[in-house]
Every structure is written in structure tokens, then in C-alpha cells.
Protein backbone atom coordinates (compact mmCIF):
# COMPACT_ATOMS: atom_id res chain seq x y z
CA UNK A 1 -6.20 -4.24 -21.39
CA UNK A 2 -8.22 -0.94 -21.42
CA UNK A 3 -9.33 -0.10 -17.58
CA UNK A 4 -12.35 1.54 -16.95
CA UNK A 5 -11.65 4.89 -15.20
CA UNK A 6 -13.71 3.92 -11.72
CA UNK A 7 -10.58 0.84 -12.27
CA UNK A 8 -8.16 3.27 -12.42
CA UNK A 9 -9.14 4.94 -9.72
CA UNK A 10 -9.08 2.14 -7.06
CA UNK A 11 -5.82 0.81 -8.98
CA UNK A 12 -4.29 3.81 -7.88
CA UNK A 13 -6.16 3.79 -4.19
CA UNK A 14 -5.00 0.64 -3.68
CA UNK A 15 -1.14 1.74 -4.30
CA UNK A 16 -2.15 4.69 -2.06
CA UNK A 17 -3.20 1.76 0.72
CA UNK A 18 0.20 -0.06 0.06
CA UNK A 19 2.23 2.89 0.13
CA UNK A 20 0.95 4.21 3.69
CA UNK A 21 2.09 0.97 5.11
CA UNK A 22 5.00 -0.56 3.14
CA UNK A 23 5.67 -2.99 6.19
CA UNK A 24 2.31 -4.78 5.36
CA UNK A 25 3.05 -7.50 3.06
CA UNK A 26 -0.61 -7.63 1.41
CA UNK A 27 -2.26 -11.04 -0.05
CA UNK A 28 -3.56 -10.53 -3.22
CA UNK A 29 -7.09 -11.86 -1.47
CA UNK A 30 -6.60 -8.91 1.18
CA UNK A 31 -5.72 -6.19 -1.68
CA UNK A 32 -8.86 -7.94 -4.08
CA UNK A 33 -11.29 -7.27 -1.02
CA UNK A 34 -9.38 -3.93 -0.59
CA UNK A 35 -9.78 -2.66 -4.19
CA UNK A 36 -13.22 -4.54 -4.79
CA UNK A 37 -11.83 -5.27 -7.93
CA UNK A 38 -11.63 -8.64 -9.45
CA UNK A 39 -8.78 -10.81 -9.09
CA UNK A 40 -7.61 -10.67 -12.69
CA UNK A 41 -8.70 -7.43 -13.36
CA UNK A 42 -6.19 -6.11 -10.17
CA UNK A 43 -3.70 -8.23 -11.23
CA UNK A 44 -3.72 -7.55 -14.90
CA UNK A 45 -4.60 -3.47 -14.06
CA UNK A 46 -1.74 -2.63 -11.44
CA UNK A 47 0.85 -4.69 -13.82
CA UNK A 48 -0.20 -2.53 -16.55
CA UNK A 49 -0.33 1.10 -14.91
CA UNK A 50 3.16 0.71 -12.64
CA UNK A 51 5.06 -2.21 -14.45
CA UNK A 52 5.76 -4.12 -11.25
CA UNK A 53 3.57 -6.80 -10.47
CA UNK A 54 1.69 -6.43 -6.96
CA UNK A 55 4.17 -8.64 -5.27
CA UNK A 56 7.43 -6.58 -6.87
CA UNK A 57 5.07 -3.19 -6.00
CA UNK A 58 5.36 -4.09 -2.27
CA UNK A 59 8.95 -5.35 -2.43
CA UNK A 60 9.98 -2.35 -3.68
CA UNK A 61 8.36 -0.05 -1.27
CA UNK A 62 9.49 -1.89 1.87
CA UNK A 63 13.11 -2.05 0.83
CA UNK A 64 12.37 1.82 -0.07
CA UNK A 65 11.44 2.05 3.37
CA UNK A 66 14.59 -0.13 4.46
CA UNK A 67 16.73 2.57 3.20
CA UNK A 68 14.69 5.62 4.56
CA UNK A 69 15.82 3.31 7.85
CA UNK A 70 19.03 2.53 6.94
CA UNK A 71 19.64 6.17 6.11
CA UNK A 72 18.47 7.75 9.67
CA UNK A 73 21.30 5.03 11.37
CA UNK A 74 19.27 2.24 11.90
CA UNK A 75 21.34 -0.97 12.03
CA UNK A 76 20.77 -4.01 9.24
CA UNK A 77 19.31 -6.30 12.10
CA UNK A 78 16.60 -3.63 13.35
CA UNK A 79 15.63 -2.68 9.75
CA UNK A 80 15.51 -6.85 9.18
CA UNK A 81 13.31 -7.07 11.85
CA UNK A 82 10.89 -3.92 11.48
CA UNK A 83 9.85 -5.03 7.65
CA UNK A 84 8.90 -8.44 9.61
CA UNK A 85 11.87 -10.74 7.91
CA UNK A 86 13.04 -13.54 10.00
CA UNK A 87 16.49 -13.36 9.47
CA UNK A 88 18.97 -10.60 8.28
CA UNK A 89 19.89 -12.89 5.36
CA UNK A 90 16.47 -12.95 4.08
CA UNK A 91 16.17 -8.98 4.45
CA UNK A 92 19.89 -8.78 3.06
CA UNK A 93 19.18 -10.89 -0.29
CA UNK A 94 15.25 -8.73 -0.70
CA UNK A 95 17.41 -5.79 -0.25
CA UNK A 96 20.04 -6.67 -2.97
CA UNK A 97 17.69 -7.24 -5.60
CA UNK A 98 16.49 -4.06 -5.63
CA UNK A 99 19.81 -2.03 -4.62
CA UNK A 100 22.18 -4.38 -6.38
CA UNK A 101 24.30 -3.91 -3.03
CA UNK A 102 23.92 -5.32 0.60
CA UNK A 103 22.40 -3.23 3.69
CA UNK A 104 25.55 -3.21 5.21
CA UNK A 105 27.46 -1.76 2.15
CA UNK A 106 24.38 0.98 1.46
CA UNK A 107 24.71 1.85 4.96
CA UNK A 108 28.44 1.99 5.41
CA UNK A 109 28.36 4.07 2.20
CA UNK A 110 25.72 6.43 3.44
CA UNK A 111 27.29 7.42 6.63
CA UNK A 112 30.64 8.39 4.77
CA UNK A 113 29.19 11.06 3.07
């Protein structure tokens, strides 16, 4: 799929939107009326340009925030509950999909260096 440059442009606005707040958890209706782009052409567009789908996109940034947290001392449960999960389990299985570790080990790792 060949975007259009004014695409492009509000493909990579949009991951500019996402990336200022990475505790948001967008809708793809909320980043559509964001954008102004059609559904498919979003969905098809940001897939193509960053290789994450929009969901994956914002999973990755809020567990890149997680460990921005993490990294400054925060504990697991605080982090949990700033990115809006309802239970550290939920954060803690997110979290080890991207990191391939738990909080609690990243952190516990972090603080003996």
C-alpha cells in the first residue's frame, strides 16, 4: 500500500499524539477522528510505516514508559496503577511480553547496577 505523503504525514502526527501520552490507551475510533484518516487506510498505513499494529504501537510505548518508571524507583504496584491496569498481574504479564522478564525482576536488576 503506497500512502500519499499528506498520509504520511498525519501517520506520523498521530504517533507524535500517542507518544506524548503513552498512558492513553487510544480507540482506533478516537485515533481515526484524530488522524482524519480512514479507518483502513490508518490501520493498513501505521502497520506499514512502524511494523506494530496500532494496538502493539501503544503497548509498547506504555510499557516503555513503565520502565522509564520502574527505572527512577517506582514500585511494580504504582507503575501498575499509573498506566491505568487494574491489577499488577495484568501490568506484570503486558510488561513481559515486551521485556521477556517481570517488573519486579527489571527492577531488582536495575537498582543493582
Amino acid at each position: 500500500m503506497a500512502l500519499k505523503k499528506s498520509q504520511l504525514k498525519k501517520i506520523i502526527a498521530l504517533r507524535g499524539e500517542i507518544d506524548k501520552d503513552p498512558v492513553k490507551k487510544y480507540s482506533v475510533n478516537e485515533l481515526v477522528s484524530i488522524s482524519q484518516l480512514s479507518r483502513d487506510i490508518l490501520i493498513k498505513g501505521f502497520k506499514e510505516q512502524y511494523n506494530l499494529s496500532l494496538y502493539h504501537y501503544q503497548l509498547h510505548r506504555s510499557m516503555e514508559y513503565a520502565v522509564e518508571l520502574l527505572n527512577k524507583g517506582e514500585l511494580v504496584k504504582m507503575v501498575a496503577l499509573t498506566l491505568g491496569y487494574k491489577t499488577t498481574g495484568n501490568f506484570a504479564r503486558a510488561f513481559h511480553k515486551i521485556y521477556k522478564k517481570s517488573p519486579s525482576q527489571w527492577r531488582a536488576e536495575k537498582l543493582q547496577q
